[in-house]
Protein backbone atom coordinates (compact mmCIF):
# COMPACT_ATOMS: atom_id res chain seq x y z
CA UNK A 1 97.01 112.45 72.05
CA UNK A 2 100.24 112.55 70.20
CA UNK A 3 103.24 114.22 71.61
CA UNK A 4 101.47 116.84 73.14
CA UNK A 5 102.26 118.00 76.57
CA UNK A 6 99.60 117.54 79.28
CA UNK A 7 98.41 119.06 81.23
CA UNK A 8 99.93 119.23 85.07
CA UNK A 9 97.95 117.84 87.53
CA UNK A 10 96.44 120.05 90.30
CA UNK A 11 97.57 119.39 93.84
CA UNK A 12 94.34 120.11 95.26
CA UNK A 13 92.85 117.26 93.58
CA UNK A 14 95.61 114.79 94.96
CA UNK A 15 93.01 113.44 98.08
CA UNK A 16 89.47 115.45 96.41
CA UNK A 17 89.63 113.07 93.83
CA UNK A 18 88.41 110.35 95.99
CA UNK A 19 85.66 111.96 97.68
CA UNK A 20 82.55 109.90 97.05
CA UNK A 21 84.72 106.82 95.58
CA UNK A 22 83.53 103.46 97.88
CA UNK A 23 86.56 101.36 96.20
CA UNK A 24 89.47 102.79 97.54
CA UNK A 25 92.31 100.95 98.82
CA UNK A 26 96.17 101.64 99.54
CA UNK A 27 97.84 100.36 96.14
CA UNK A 28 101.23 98.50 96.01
CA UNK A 29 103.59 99.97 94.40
CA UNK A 30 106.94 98.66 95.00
CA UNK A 31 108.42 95.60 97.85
CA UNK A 32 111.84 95.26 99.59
CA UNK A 33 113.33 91.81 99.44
CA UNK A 34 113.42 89.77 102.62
CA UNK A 35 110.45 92.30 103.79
CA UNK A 36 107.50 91.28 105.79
CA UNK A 37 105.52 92.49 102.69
CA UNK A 38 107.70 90.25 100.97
CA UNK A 39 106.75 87.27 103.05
CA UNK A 40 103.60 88.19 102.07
CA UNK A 41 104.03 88.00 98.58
CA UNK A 42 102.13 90.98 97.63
CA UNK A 43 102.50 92.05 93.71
CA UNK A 44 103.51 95.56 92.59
CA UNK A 45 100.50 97.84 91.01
CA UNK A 46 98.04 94.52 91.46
CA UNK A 47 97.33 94.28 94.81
CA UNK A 48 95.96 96.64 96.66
CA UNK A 49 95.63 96.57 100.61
CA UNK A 50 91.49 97.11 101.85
CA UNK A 51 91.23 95.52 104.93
CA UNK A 52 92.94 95.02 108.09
CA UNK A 53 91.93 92.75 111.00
CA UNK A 54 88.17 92.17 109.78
CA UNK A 55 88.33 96.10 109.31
CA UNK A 56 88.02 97.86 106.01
CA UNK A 57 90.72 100.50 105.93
CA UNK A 58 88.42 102.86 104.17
CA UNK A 59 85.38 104.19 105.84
CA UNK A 60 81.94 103.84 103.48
CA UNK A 61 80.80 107.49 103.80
CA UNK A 62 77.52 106.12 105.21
CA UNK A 63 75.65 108.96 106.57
CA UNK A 64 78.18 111.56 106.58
CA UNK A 65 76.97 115.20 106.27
CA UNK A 66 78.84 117.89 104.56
CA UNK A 67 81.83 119.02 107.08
CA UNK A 68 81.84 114.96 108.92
CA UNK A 69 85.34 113.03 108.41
CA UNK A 70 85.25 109.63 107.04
CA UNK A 71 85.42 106.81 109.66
CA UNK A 72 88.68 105.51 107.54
CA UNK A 73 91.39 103.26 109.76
CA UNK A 74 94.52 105.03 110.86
CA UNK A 75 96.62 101.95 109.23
CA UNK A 76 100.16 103.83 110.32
CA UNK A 77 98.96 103.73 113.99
CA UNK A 78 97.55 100.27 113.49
CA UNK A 79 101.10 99.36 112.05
CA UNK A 80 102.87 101.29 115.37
CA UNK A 81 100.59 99.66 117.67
CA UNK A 82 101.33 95.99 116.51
CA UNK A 83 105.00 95.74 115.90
CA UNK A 84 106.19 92.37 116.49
CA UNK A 85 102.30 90.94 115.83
CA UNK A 86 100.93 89.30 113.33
CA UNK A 87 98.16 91.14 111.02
CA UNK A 88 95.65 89.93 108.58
CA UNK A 89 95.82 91.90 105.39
CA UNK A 90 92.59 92.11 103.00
CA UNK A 91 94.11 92.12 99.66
CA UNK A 92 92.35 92.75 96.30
CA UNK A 93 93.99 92.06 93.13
CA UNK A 94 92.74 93.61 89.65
CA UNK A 95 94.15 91.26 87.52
CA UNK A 96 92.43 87.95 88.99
CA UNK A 97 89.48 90.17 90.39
CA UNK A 98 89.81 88.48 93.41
CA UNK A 99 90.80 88.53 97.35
CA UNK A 100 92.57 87.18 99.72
CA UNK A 101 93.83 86.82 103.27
CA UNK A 102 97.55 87.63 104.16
CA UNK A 103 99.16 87.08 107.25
CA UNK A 104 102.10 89.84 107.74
CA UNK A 105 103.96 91.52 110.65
CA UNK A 106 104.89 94.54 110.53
CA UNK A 107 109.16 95.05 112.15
CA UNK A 108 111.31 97.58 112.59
CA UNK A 109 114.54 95.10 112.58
CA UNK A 110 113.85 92.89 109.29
CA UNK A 111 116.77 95.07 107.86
CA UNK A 112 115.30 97.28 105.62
CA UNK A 113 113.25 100.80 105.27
CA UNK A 114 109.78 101.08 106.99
CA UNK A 115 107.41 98.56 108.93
CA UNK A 116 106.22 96.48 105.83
CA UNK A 117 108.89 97.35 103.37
CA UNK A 118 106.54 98.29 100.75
CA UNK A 119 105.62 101.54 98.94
CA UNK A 120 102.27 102.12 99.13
CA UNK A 121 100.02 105.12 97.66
CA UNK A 122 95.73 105.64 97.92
CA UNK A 123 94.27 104.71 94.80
CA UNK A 124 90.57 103.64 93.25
CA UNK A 125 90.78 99.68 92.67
CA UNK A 126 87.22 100.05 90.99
CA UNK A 127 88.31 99.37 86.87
CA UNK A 128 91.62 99.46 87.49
CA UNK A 129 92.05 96.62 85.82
CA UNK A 130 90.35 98.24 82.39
CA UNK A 131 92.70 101.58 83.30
CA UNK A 132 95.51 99.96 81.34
CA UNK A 133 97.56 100.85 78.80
CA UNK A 134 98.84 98.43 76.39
CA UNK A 135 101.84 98.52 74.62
CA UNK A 136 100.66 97.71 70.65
CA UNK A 137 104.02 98.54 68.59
CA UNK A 138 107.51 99.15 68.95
CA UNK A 139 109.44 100.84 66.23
CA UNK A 140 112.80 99.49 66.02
CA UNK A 141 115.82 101.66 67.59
CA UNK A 142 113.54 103.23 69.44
CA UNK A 143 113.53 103.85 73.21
CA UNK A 144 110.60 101.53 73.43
CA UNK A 145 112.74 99.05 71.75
CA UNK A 146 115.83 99.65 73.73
CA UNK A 147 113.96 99.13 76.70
CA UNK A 148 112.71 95.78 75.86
CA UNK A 149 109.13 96.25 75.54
CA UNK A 150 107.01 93.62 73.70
CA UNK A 151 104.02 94.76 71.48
CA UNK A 152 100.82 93.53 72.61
CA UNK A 153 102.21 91.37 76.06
CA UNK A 154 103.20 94.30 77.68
CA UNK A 155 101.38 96.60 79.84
CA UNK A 156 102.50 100.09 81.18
CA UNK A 157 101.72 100.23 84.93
CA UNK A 158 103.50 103.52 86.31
CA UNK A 159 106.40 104.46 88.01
CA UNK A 160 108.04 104.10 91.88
CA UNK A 161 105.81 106.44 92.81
CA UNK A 162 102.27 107.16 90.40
CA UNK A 163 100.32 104.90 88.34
CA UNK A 164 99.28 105.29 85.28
CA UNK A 165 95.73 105.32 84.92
CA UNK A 166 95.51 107.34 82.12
CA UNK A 167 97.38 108.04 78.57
CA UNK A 168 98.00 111.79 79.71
CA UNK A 169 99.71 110.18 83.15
CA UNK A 170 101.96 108.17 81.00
CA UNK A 171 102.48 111.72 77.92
CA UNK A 172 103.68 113.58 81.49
CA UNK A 173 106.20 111.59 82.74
CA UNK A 174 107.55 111.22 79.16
CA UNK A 175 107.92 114.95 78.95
CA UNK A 176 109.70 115.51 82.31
CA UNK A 177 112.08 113.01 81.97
CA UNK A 178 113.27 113.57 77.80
CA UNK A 179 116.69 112.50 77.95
CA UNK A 180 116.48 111.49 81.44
CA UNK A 181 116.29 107.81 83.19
CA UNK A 182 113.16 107.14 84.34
CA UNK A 183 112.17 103.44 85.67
CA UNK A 184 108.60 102.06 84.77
CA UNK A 185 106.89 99.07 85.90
CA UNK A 186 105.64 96.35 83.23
CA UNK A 187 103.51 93.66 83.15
CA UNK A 188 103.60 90.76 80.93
CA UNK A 189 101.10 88.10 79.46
CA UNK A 190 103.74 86.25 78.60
CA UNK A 191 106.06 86.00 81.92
CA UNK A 192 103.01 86.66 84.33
CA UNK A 193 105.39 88.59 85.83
CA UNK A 194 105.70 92.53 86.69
CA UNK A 195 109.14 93.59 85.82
CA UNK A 196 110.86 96.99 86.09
CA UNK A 197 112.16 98.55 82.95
CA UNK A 198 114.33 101.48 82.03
CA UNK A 199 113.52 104.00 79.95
CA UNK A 200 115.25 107.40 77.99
CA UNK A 201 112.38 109.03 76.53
CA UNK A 202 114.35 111.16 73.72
CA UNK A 203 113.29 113.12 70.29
CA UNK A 204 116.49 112.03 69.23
CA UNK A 205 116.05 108.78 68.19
CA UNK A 206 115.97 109.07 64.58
CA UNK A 207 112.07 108.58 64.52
CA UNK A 208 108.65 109.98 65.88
CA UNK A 209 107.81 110.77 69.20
CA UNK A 210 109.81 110.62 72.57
CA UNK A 211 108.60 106.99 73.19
CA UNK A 212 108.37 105.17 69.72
CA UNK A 213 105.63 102.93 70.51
CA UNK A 214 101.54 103.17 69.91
CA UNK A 215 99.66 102.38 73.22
CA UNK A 216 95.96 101.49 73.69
CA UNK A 217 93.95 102.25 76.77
CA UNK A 218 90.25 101.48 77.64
CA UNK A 219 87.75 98.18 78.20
CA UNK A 220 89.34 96.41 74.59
CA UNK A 221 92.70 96.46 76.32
CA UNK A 222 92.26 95.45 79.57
CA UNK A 223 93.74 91.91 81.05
CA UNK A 224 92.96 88.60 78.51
CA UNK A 225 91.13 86.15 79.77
CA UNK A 226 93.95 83.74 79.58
CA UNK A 227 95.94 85.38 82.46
CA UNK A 228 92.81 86.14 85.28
CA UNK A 229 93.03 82.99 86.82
CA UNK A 230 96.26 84.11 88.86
CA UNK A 231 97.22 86.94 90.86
CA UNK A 232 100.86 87.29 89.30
CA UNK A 233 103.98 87.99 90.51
CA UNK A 234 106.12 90.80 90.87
CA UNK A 235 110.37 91.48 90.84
CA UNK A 236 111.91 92.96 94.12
CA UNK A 237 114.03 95.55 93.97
CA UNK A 238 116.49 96.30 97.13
CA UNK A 239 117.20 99.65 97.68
CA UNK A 240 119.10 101.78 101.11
CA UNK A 241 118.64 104.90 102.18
CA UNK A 242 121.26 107.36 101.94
CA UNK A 243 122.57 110.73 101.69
CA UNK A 244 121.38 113.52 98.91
CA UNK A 245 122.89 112.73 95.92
CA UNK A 246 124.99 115.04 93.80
CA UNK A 247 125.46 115.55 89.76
CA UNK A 248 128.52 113.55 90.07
CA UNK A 249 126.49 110.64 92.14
CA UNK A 250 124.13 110.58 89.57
CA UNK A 251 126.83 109.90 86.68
CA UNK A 252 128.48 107.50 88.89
CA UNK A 253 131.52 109.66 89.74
CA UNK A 254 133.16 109.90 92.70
CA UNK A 255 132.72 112.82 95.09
CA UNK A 256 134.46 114.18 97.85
CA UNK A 257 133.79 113.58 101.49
CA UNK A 258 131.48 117.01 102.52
CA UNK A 259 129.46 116.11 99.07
CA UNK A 260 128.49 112.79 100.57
CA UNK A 261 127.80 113.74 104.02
CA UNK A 262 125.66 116.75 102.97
CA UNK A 263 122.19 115.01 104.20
CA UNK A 264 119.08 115.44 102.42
CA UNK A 265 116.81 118.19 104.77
CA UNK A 266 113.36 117.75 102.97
CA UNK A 267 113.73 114.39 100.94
CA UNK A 268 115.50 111.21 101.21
CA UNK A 269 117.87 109.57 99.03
CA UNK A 270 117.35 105.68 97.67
CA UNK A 271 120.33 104.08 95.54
CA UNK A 272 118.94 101.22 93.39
CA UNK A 273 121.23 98.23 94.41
CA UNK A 274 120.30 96.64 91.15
CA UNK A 275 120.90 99.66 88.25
CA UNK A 276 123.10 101.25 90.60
CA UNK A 277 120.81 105.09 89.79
CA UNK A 278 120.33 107.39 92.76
CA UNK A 279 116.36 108.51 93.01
CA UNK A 280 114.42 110.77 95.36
CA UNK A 281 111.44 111.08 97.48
CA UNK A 282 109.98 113.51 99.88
CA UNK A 283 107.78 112.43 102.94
CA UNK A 284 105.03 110.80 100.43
CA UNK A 285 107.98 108.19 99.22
CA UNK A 286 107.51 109.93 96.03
CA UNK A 287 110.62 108.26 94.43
CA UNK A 288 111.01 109.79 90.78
CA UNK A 289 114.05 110.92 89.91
CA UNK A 290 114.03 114.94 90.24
CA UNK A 291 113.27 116.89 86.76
CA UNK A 292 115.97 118.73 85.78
CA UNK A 293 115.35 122.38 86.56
CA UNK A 294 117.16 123.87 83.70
CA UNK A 295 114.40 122.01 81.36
CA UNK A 296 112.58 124.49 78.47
CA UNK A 297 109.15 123.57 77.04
CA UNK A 298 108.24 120.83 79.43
CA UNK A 299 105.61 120.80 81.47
CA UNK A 300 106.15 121.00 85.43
CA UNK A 301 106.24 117.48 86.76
CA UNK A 302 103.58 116.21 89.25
CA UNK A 303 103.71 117.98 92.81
CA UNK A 304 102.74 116.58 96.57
CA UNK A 305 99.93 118.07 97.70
CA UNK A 306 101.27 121.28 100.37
CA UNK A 307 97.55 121.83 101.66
CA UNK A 308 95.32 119.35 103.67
CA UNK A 309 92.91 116.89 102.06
CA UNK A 310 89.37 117.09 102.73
CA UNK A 311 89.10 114.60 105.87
CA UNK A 312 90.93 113.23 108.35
CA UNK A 313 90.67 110.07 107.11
CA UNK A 314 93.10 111.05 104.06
CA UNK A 315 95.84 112.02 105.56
CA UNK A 316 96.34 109.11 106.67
CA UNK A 317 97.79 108.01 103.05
CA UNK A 318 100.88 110.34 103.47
CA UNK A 319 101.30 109.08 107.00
CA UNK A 320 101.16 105.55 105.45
CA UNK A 321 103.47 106.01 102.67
CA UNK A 322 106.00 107.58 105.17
CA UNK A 323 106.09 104.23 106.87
CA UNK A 324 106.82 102.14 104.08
CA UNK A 325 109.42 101.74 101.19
CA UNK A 326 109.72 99.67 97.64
CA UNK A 327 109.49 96.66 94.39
CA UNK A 328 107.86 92.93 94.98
CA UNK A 329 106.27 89.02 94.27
CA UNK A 330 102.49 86.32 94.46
CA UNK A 331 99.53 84.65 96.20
CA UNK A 332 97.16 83.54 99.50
CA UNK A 333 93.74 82.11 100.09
CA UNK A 334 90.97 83.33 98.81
CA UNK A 335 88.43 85.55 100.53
CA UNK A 336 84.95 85.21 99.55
CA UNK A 337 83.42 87.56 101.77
CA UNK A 338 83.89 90.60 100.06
CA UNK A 339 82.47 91.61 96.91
CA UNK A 340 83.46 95.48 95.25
CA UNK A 341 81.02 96.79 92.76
CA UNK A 342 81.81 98.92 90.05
CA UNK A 343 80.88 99.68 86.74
CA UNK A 344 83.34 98.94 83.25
CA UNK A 345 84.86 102.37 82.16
CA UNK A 346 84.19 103.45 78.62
CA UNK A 347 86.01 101.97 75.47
CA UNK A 348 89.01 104.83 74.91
CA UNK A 349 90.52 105.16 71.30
CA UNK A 350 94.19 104.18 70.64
CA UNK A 351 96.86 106.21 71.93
CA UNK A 352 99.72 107.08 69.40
CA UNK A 353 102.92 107.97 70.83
CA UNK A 354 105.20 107.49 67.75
């Protein structure tokens, strides 16, 4: 893959591409400061949530016959049903390989968005930790560079709202965002730390490609050794809710009084209390920035799926990410008691992006 546009994902295939999958868990994506999820110390795009109360959140498919629903856990209702009480989270993290316990409780009045404060999305822990991509080269001047990425310590992990488990993931949200903002989540060997970066994907940079950096994904560039032993950690990000944000809001101009009240009907509007940048998600907390709709030659960007996933027990991830909100920190006790099995995924060649 160079430069080439992907191609768009298919909504259908948002909850279908799970069907069969035994490792699936709800992933972390992003934590609120002074959250319970916080507390909790769980680490953006590392941890992922499997277990609840003794119970896996994901039913096993045991015996199901075509047309059954899985016997998954409604985790929203579990959330509703024990506000105020304390929970014990199953977490599995790809980096160490490992679980723990957590102890968390989910609140309406810790002074932030959602139950947990965390962004959440269903995703397939099974090689996740081998569905990297690695940063190899920067090119100097480029938007790589500008964005303070570090050749072969630095590891592309997705954005607010997808991960990228896959070089075409990463070539698509390049191409809807050229010459737009977009925010990516990084992990580093070096820090042990996942960090949020900004980035400007641009062809105008005086070099090749909208990035300026070669990637490698696959088995070879997976976690080192060196860093396994730990679960890392993870920056939070505190964000508010607020009204739908204009042109103007976006360029940090002022607007008049009817702009700012005009509320958002199908999405909801998060300001960035950090960078300051105005983002939006719908009911999924999708919280990419919108593509621009005036865009040529780009491929559409990703869509929520509008139809219903294949069991019951899946729609339970929209539900889930409706309760929650976004970016995090660390570590608990280890949980022996639970053992995932899955198989290495096959050695991909090196991505060029330059």
């Amino acid at each position: 893959m160079g430069n080439e546009a992907s191609q768009p994902h298919d909504p259908e295939d948002e909850f279908t591409q799970f069907d069969g999958i035994e490792t699936l868990g709800y992933r972390v994506l992003g934590v609120q400061p002074n959250s319970p999820a916080a507390d909790a110390r769980l680490v953006s795009f590392l941890d992922f949530l499997v277990g609840c109360n003794g119970t896996m959140l994901m039913g096993s498919g045991e015996g199901l016959e075509d047309g059954d629903e899985y016997d998954d856990v409604d985790f929203p209702k579990v959330l509703r049903e024990n506000e105020g009480k304390e929970l014990e989270l199953l977490v599995h993290n790809i980096k160490s390989n490992s679980q723990r316990l957590v102890k968390i409780t989910p609140s309406s009045t810790w002074g932030g968005a959602g139950l947990l404060g965390v962004t959440i999305r269903l995703d397939n822990y099974g090689g996740a930790d081998e569905r990297l991509i690695r940063v190899l080269s920067v090119e100097h001047n480029s938007p790589a560079a500008i964005a303070g990425l570090t050749p072969l310590t630095d590891y592309l992990l997705g954005t607010t709202s997808a991960s990228f488990d896959s070089d075409d993931m990463l070539a698509e949200v390049l191409w809807v965002h050229v010459d737009r903002i977009v925010e990516i989540y990084v992990y580093s060997t070096e820090t042990n730390m996942v960090r949020v970066v900004t980035l400007m994907p641009t062809n105008s940079w005086g070099g090749r490609g909208l990035l300026g950096a070669e990637v490698g994904t696959g088995y070879l560039h997976g976690f080192p050794k060196a860093v396994r032993g730990t679960d890392g950690k993870s920056v939070e990000r505190k964000v508010r809710l607020g009204v739908r944000p204009t042109e103007a809001i976006a360029e940090g101009e002022q607007t008049d009084d009817q702009a700012k009240s005009e509320i958002l009907e199908n999405e909801t509007a998060i300001t960035d209390e950090i960078s300051g940048k105005t983002m939006c998600f719908a009911e999924q907390m999708e919280m990419e920035p919108e593509p621009m709709q005036t865009q040529q030659q780009q491929p559409p960007a990703q869509q929520n799926p509008g139809g219903e996933p294949t069991s019951e027990g899946r729609k339970y991830a929209n539900e889930a990410d409706a309760l929650f909100s976004q970016p995090p920190p660390e570590n608990g006790a280890t949980y022996t008691g639970y053992s995932p099995q899955y198989a290495p995924q096959p050695v991909d060649e090196n991505v060029d992006l330059r």
